[in-house]
N, C-alpha and C. Protein backbone atom coordinates (compact mmCIF):
# COMPACT_ATOMS: atom_id res chain seq x y z
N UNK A 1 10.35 -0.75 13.69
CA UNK A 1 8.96 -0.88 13.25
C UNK A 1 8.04 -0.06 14.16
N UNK A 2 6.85 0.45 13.54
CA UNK A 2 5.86 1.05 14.23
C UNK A 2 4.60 0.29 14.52
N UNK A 3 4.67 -0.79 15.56
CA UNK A 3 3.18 -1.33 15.19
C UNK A 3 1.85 -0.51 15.73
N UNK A 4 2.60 1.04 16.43
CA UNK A 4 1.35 1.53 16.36
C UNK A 4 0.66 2.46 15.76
N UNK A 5 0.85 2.16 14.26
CA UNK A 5 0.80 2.66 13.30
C UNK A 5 -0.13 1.92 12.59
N UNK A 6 -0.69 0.68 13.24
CA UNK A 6 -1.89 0.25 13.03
C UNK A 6 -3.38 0.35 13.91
N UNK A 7 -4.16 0.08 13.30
CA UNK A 7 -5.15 0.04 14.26
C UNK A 7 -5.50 -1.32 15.04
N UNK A 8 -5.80 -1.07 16.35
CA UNK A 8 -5.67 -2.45 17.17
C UNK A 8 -6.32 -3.25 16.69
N UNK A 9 -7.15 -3.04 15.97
CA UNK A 9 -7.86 -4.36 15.35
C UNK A 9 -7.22 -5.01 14.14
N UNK A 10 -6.52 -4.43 13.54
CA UNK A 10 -5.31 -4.65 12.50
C UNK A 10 -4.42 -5.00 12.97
N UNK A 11 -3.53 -4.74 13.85
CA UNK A 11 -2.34 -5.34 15.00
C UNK A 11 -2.84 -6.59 15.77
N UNK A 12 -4.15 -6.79 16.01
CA UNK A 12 -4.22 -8.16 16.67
C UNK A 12 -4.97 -9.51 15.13
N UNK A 13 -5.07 -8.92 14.28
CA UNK A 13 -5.44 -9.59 12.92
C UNK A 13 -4.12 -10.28 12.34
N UNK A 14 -3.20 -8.95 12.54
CA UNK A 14 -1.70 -9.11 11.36
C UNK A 14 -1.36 -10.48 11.99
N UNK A 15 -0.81 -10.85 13.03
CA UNK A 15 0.14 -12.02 13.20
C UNK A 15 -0.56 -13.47 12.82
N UNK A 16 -2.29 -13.32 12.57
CA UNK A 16 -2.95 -14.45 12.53
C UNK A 16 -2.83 -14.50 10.86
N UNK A 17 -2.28 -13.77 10.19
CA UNK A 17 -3.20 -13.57 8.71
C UNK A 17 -1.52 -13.64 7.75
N UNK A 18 -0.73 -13.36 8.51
CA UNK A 18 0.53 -13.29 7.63
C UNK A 18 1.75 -13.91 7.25
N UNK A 19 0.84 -15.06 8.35
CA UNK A 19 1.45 -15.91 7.71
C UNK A 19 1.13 -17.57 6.19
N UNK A 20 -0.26 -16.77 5.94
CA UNK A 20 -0.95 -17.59 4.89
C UNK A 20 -0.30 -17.49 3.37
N UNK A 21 -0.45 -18.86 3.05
CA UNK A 21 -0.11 -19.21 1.32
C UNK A 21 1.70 -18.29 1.47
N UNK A 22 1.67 -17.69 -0.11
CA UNK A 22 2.84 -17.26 0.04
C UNK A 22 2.40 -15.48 -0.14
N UNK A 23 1.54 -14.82 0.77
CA UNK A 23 1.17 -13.38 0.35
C UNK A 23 1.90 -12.98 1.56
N UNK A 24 2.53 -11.72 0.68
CA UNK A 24 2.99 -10.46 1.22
C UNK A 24 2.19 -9.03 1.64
N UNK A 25 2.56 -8.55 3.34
CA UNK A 25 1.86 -7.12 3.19
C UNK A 25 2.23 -6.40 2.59
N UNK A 26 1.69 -5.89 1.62
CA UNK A 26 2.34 -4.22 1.04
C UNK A 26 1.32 -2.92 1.14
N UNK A 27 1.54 -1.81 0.47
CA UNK A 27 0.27 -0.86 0.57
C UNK A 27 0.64 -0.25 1.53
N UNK A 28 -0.45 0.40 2.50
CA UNK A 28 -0.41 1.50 3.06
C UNK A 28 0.10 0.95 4.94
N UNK A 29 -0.48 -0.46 4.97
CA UNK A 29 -0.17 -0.38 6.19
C UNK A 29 0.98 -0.90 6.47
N UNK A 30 1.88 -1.69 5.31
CA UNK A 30 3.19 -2.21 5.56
C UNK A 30 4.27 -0.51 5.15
N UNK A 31 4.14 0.03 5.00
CA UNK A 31 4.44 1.31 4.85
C UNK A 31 4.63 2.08 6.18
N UNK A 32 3.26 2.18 6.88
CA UNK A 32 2.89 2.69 8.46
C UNK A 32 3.74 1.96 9.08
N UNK A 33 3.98 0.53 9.32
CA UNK A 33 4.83 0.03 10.40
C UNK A 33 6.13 -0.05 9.89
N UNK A 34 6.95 0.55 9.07
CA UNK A 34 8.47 0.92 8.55
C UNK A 34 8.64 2.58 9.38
N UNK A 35 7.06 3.28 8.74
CA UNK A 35 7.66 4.73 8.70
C UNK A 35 6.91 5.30 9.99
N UNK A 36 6.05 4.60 10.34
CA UNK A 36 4.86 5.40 11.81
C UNK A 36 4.25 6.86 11.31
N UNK A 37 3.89 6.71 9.70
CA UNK A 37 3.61 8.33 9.62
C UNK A 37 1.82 8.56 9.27
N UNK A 38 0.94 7.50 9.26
CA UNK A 38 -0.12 8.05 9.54
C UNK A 38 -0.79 6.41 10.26
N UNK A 39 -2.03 6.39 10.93
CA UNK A 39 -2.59 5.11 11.59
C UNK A 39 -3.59 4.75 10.45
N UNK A 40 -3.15 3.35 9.91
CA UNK A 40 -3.65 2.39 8.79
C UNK A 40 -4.23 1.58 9.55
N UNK A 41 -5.86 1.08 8.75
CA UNK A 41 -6.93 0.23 8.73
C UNK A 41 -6.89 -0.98 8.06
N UNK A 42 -6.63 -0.82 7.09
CA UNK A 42 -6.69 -1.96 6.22
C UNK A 42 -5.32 -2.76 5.90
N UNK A 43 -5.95 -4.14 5.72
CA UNK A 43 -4.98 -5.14 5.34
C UNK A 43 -4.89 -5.47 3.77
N UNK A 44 -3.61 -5.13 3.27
CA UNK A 44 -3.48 -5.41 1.79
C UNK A 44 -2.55 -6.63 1.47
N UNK A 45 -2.78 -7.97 1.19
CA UNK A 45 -1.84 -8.93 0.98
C UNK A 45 -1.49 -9.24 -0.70
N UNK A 46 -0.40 -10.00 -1.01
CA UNK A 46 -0.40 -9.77 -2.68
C UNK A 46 0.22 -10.74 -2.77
N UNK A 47 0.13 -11.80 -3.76
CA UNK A 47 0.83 -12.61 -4.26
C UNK A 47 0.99 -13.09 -5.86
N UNK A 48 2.05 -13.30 -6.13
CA UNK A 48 1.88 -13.45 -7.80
C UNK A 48 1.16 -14.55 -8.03
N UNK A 49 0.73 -15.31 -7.41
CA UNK A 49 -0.14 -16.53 -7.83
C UNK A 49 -1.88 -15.77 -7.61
N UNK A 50 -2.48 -17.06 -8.44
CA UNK A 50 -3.92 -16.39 -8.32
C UNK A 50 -4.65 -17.22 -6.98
N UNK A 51 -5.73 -16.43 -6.65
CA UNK A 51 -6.13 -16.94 -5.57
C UNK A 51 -6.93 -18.12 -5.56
N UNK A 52 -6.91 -18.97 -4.64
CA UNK A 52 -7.18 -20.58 -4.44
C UNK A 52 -8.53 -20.47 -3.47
N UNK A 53 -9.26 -21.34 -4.37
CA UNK A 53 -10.56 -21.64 -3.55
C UNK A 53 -10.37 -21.71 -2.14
N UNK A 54 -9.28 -22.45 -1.51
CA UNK A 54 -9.46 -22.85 -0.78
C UNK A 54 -8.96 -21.61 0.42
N UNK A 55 -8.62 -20.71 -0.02
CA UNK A 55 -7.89 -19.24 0.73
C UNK A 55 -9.36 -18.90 1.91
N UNK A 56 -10.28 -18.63 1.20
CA UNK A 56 -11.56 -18.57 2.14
C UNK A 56 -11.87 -19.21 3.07
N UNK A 57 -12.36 -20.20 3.16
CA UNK A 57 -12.25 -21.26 4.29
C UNK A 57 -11.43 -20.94 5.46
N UNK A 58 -9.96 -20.36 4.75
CA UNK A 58 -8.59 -20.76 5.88
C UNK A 58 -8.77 -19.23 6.72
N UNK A 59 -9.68 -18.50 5.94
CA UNK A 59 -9.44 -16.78 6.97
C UNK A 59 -10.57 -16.70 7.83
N UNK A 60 -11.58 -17.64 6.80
CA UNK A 60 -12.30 -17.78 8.21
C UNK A 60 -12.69 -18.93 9.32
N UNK A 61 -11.42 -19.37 9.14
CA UNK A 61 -11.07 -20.26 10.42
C UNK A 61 -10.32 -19.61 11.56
N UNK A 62 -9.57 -18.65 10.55
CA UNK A 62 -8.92 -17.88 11.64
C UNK A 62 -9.54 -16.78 12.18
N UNK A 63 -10.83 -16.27 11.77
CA UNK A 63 -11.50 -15.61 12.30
C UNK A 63 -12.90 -16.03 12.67
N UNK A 64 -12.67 -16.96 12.90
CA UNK A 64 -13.64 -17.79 13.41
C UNK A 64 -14.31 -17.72 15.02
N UNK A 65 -15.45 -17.01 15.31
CA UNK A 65 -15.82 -16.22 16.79
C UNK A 65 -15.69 -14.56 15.83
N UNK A 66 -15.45 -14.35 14.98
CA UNK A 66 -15.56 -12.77 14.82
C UNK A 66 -16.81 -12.75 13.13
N UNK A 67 -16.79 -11.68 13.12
CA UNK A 67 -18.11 -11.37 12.35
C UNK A 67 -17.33 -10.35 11.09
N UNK A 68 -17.48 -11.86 9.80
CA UNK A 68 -16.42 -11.39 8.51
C UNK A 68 -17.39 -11.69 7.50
N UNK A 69 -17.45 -9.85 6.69
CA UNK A 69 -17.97 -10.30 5.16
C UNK A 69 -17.61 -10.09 4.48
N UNK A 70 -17.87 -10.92 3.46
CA UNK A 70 -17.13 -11.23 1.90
C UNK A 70 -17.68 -10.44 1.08
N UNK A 71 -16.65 -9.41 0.59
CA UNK A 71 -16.94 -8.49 -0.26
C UNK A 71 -16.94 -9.15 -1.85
N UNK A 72 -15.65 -9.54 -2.17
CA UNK A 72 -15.37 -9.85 -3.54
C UNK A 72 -14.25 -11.56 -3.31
N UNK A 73 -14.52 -11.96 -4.15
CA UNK A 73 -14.17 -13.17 -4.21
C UNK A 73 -14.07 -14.40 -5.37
N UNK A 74 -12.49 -14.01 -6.02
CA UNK A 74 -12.54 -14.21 -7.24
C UNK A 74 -11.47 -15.11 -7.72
N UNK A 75 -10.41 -15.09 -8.60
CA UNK A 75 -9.40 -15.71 -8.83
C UNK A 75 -8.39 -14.24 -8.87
N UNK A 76 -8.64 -13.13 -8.93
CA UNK A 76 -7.77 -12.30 -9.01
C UNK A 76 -8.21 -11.44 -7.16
N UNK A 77 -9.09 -11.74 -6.67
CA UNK A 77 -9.30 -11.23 -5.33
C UNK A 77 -10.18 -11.69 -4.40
N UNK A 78 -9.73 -11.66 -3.12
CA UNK A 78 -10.28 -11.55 -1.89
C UNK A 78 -10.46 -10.60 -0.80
N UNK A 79 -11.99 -10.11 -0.70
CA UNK A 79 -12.13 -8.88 0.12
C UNK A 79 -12.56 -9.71 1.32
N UNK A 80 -12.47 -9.27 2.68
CA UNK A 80 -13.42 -9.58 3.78
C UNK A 80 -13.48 -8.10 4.74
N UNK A 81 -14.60 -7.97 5.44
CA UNK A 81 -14.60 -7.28 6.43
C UNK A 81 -14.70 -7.52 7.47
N UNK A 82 -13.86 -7.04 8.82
CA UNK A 82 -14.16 -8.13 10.27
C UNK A 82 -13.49 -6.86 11.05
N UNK A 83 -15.24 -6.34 11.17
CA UNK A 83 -15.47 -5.41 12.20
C UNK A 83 -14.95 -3.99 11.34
N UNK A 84 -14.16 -3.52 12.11
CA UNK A 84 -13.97 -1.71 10.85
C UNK A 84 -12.24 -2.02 10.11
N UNK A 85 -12.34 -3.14 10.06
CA UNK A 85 -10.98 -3.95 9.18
C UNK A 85 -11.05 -4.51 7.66
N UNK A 86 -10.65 -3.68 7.01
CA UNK A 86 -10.90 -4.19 5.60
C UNK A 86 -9.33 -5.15 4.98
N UNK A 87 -9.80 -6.19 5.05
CA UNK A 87 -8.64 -7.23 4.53
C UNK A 87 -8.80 -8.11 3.23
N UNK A 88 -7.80 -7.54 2.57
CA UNK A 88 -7.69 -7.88 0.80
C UNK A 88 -6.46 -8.67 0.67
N UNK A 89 -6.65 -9.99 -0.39
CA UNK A 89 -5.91 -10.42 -0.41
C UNK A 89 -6.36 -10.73 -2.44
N UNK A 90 -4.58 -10.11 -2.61
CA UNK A 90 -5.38 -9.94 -4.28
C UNK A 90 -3.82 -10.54 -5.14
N UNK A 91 -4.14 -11.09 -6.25
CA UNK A 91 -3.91 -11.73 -7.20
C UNK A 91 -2.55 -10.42 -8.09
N UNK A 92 -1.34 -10.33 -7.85
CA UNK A 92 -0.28 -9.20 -8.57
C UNK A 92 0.53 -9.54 -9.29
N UNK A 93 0.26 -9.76 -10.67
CA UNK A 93 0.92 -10.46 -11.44
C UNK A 93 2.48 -9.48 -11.74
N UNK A 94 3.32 -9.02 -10.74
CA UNK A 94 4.18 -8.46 -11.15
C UNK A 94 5.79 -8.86 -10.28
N UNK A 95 6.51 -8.71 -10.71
CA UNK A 95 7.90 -9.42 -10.16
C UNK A 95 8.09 -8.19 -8.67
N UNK A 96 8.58 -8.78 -7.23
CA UNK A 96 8.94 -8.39 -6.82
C UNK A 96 10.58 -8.06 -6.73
N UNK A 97 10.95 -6.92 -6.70
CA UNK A 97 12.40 -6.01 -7.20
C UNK A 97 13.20 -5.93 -5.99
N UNK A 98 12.88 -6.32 -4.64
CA UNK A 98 13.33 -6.39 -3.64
C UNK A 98 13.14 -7.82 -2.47
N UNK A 99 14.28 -7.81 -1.66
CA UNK A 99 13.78 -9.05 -0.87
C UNK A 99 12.98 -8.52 -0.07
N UNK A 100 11.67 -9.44 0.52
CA UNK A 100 10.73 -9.01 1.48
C UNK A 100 11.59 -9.33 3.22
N UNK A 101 11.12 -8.39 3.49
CA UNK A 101 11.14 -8.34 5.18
C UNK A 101 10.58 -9.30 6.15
N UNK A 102 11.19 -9.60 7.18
CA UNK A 102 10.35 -10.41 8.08
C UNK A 102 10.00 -9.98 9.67
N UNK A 103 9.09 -9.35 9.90
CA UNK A 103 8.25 -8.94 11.17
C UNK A 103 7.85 -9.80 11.87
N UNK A 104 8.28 -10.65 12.51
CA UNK A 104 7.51 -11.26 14.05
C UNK A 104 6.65 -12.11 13.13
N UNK A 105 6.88 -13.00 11.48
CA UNK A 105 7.03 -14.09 11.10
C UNK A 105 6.14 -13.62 9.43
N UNK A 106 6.04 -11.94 9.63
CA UNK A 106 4.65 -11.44 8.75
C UNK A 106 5.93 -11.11 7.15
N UNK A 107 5.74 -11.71 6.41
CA UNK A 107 6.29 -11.06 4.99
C UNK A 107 5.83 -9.42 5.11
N UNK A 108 7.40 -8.82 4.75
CA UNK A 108 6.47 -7.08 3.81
C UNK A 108 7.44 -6.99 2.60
N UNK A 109 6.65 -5.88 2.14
CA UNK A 109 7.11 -5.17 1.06
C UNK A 109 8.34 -3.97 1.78
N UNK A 110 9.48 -4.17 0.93
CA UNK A 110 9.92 -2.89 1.65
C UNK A 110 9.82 -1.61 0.87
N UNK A 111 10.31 -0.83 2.08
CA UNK A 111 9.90 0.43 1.71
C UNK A 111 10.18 1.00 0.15
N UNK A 112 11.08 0.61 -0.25
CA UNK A 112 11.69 0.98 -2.27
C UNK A 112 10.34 0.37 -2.93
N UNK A 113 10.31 -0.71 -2.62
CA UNK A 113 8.84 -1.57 -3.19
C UNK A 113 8.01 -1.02 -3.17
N UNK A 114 7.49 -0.52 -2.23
CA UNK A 114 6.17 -0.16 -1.52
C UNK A 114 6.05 1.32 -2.30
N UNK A 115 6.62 1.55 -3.00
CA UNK A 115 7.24 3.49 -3.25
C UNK A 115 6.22 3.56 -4.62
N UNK A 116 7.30 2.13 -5.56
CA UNK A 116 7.03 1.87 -6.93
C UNK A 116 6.15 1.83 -7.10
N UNK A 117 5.40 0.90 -6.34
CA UNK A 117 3.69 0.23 -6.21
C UNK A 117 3.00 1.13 -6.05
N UNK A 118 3.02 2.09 -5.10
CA UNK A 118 2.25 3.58 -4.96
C UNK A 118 2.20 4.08 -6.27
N UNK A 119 3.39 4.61 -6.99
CA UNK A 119 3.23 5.29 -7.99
C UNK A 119 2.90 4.50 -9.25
N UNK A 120 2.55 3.49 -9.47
CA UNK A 120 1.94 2.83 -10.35
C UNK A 120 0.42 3.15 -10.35
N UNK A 121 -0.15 2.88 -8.57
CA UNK A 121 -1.76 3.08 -8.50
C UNK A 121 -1.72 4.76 -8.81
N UNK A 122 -0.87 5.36 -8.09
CA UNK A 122 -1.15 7.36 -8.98
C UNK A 122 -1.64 7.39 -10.00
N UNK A 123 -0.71 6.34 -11.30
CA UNK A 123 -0.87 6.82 -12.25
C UNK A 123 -2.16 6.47 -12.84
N UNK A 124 -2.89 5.29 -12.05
CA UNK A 124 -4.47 4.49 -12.52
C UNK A 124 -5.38 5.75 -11.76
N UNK A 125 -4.78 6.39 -10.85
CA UNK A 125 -5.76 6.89 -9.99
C UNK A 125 -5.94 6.83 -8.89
N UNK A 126 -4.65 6.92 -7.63
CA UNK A 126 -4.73 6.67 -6.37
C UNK A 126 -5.89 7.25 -5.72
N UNK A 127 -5.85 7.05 -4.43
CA UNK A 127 -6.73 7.75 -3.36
C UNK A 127 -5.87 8.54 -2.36
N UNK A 128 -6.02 9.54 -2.05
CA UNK A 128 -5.42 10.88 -1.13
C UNK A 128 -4.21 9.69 -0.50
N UNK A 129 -4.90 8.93 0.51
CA UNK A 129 -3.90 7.96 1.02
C UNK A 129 -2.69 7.61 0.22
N UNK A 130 -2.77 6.97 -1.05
CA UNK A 130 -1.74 7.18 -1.63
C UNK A 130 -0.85 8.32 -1.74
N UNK A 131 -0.90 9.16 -1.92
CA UNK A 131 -0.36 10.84 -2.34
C UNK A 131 0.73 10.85 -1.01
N UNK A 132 -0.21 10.96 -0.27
CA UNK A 132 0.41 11.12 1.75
C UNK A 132 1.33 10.20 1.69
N UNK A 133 1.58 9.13 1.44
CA UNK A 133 2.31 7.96 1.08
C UNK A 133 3.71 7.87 0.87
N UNK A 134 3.25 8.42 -0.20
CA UNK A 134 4.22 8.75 -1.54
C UNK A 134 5.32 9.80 -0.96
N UNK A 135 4.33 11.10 -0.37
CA UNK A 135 4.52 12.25 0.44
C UNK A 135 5.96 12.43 1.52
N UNK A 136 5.44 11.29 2.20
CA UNK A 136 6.25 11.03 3.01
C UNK A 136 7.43 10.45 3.05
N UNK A 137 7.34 9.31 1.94
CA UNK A 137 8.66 8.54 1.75
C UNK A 137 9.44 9.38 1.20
N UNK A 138 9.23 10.47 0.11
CA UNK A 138 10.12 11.51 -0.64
C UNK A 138 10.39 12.49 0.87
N UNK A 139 9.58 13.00 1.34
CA UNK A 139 10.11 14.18 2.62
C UNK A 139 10.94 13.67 3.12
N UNK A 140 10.82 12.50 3.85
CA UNK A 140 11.79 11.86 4.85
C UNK A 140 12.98 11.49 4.46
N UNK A 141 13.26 11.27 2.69
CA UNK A 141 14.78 11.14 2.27
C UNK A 141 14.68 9.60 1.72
N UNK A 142 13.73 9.23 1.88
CA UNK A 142 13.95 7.29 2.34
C UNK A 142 13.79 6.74 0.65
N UNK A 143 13.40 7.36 -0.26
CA UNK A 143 13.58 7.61 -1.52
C UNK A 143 13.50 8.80 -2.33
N UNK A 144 14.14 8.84 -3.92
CA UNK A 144 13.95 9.79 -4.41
C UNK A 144 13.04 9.40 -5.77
N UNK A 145 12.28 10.52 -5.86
CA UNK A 145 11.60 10.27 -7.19
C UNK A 145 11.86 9.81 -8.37
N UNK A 146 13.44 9.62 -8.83
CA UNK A 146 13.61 9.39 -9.85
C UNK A 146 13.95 8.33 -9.54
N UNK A 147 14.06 7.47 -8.71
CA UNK A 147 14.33 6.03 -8.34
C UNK A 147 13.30 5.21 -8.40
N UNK A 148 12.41 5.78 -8.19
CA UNK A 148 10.56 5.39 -7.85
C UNK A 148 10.56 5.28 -9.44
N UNK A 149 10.52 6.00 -9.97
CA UNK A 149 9.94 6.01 -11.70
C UNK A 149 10.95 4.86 -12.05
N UNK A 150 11.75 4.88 -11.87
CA UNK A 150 12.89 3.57 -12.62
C UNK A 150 12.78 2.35 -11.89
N UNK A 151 12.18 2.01 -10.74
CA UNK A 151 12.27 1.05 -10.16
C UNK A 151 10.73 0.62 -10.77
N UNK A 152 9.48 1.70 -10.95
CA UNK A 152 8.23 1.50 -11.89
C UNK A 152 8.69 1.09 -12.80
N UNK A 153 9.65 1.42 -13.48
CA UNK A 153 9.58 0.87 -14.81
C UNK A 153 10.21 -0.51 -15.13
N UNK A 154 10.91 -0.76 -13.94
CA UNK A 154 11.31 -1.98 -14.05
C UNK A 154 10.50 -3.20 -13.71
N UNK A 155 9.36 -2.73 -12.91
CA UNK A 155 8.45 -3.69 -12.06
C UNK A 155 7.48 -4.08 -13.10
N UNK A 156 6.60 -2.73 -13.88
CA UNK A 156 5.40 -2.79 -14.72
C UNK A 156 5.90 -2.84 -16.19
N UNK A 157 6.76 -2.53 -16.59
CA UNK A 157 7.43 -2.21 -18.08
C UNK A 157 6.77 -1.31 -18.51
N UNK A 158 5.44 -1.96 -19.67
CA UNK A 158 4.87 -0.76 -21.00
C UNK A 158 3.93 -0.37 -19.98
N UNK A 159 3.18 -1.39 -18.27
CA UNK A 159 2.00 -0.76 -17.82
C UNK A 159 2.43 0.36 -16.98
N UNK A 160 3.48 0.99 -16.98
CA UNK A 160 3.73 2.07 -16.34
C UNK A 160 3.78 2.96 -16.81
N UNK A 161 3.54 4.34 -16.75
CA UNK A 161 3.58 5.64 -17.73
C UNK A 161 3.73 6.89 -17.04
N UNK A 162 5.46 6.91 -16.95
CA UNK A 162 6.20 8.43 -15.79
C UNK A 162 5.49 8.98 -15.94
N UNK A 163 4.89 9.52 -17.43
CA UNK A 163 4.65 10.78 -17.65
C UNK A 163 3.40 11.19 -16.81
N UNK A 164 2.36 9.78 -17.00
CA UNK A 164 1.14 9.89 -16.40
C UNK A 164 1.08 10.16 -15.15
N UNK A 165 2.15 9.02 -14.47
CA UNK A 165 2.26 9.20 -12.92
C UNK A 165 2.64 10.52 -12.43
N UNK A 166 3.56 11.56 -13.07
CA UNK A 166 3.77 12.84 -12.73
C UNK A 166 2.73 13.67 -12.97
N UNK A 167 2.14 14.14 -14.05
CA UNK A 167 0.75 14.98 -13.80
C UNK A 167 -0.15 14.23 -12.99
N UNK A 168 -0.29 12.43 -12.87
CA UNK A 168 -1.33 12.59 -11.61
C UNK A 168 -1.08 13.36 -10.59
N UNK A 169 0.40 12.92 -9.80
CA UNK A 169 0.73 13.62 -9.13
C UNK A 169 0.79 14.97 -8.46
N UNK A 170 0.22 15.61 -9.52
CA UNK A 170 0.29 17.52 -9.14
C UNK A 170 -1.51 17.35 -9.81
N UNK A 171 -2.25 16.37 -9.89
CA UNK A 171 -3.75 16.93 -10.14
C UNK A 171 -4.41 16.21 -8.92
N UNK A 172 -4.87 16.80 -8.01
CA UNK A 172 -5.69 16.69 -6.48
C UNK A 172 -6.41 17.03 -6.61
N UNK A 173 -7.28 18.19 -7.56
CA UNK A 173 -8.39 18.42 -7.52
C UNK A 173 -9.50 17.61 -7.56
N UNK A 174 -9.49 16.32 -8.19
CA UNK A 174 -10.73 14.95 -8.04
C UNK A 174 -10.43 14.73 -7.25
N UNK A 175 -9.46 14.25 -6.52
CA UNK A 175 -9.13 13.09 -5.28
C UNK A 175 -10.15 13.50 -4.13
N UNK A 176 -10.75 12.46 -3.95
CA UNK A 176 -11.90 12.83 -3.03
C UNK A 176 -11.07 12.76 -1.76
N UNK A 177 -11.35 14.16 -0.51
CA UNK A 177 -10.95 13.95 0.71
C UNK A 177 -11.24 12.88 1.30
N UNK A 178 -11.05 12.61 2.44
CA UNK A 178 -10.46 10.71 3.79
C UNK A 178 -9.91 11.27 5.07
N UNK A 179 -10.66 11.13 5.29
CA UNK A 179 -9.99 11.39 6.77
C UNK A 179 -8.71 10.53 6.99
N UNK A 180 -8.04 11.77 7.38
CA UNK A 180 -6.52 10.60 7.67
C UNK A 180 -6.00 10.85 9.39
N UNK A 181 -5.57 10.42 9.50
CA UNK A 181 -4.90 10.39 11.03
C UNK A 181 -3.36 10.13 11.13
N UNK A 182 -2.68 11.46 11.24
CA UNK A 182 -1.60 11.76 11.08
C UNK A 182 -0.98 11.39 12.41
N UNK A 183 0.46 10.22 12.67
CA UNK A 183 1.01 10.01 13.48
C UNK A 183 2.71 11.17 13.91
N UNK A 184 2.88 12.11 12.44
CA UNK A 184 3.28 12.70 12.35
C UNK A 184 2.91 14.43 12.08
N UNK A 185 3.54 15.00 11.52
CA UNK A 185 2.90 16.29 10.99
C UNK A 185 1.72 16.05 9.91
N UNK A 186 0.49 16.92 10.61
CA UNK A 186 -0.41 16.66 9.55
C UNK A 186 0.34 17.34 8.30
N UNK A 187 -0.84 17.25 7.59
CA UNK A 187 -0.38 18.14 6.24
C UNK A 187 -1.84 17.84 5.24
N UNK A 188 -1.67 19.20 4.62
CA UNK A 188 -3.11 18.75 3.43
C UNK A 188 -2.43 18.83 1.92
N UNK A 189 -3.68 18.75 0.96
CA UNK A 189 -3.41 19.08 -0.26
C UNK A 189 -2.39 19.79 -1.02
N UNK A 190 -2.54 21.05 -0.37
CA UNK A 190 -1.96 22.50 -1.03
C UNK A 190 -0.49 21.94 -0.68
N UNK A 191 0.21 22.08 0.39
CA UNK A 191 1.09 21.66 0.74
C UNK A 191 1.52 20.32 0.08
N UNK A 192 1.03 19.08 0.10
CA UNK A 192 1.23 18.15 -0.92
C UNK A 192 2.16 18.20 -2.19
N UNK A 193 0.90 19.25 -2.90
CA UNK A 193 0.69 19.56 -4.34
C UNK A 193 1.88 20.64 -4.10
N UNK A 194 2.06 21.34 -3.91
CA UNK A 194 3.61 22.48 -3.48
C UNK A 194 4.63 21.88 -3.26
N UNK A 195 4.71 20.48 -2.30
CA UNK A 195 6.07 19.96 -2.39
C UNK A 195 5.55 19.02 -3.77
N UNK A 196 5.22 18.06 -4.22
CA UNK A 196 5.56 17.74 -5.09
C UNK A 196 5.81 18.39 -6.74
N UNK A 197 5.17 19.41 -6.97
CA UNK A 197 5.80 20.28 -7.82
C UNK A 197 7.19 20.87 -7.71
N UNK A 198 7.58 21.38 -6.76
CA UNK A 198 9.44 21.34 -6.47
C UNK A 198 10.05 20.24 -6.75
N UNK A 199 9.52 19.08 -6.25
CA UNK A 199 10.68 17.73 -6.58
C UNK A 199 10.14 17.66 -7.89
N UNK A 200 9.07 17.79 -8.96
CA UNK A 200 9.04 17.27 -10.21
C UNK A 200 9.84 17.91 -11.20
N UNK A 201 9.85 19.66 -10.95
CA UNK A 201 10.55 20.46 -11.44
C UNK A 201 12.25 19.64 -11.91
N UNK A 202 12.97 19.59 -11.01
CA UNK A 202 14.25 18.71 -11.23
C UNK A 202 14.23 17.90 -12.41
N UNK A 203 13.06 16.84 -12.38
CA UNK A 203 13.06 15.63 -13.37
C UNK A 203 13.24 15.92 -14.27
N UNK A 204 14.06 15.13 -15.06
CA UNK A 204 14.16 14.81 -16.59
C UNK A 204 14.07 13.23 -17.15
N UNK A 205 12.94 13.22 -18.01
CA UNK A 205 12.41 11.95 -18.29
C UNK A 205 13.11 11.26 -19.52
């Protein structure tokens, strides 16, 4: 694991926060502490149940002495902010395809999981962060694209759409830039968009 692949204010949050209800980390920063390949801010938790009145109360008990606001707060989500830490805890009505991991007592998503889930948000419309993501798990070997699309399709069924997720994939031109902070080789767009056109080339859908 990489825990410094978070930001310290996220590394001293995670052990208080992960172990609530039955939510799992997934997203970008349970990703960072598998792979150490860029430094993640935010906390993304997910559970197939919907969220319980009573979830609020319990985060900010545990952050209780720190200074947390409530963005959104619903039956399908919970935003808070506490300090430059954005922590979501949201409502995923979808089957998890893998067993979750256990970190020093924190549920994750693993990395195959975490792949699918990326390329599901591509195909709605990720953010750069996603792409880099995605980026990395294909460079490094740790999946292949056509595993990602079949393991999507097994997770979302009809809400998944290869086809979509592959031209998102090679269109960067909207994706608004983010500063990212590369724990590895940076890398931009062009490069991105260049390797993932080589690996799409191969596919057959």
């Amino acid at each position: 694991m990489h825990p410094e692949a978070l930001a310290e204010s996220a590394r001293i949050l995670l052990p208080r926060l992960g172990g609530i209800d039955n939510f799992y980390l997934a997203g970008g920063s349970a990703l960072a502490l598998q792979i150490g390949h860029r430094l993640s801010e935010d906390l993304d938790f997910f559970s197939d149940s919907k969220i319980k009145k009573t979830l609020l109360p319990k985060i900010e008990k545990i952050l209780e002495g720190g200074t947390a606001r409530t963005g959104v707060n619903n039956s399908g989500e919970l935003t808070l902010v506490s300090g430059s830490i954005k922590i979501t805890f949201l409502h995923y009505p979808f089957p998890l395809l893998f067993p979750l991991l256990n970190y020093k007592g924190i549920r994750l998503a693993n990395i195959r999981e975490i792949a699918c889930m990326k390329a599901y948000t591509i195909g709605r419309r990720g953010s750069f962060k996603d792409y880099v993501d995605i980026y990395f798990v294909l460079k490094e070997g740790l999946e292949k694209i056509e595993n990602i699309i079949a393991d999507a399709r097994r997770k979302y069924t009809e809400a998944f759409d290869a086809r979509l997720f592959l031209e998102q994939l090679l269109y960067l031109e909207d994706i608004q830039d983010m500063e990212i902070k590369f724990l590895k080789s940076r890398i931009g767009r062009e490069e991105i968009k260049n390797f993932f056109q080589k690996k799409i080339k191969a596919i057959k859908l």
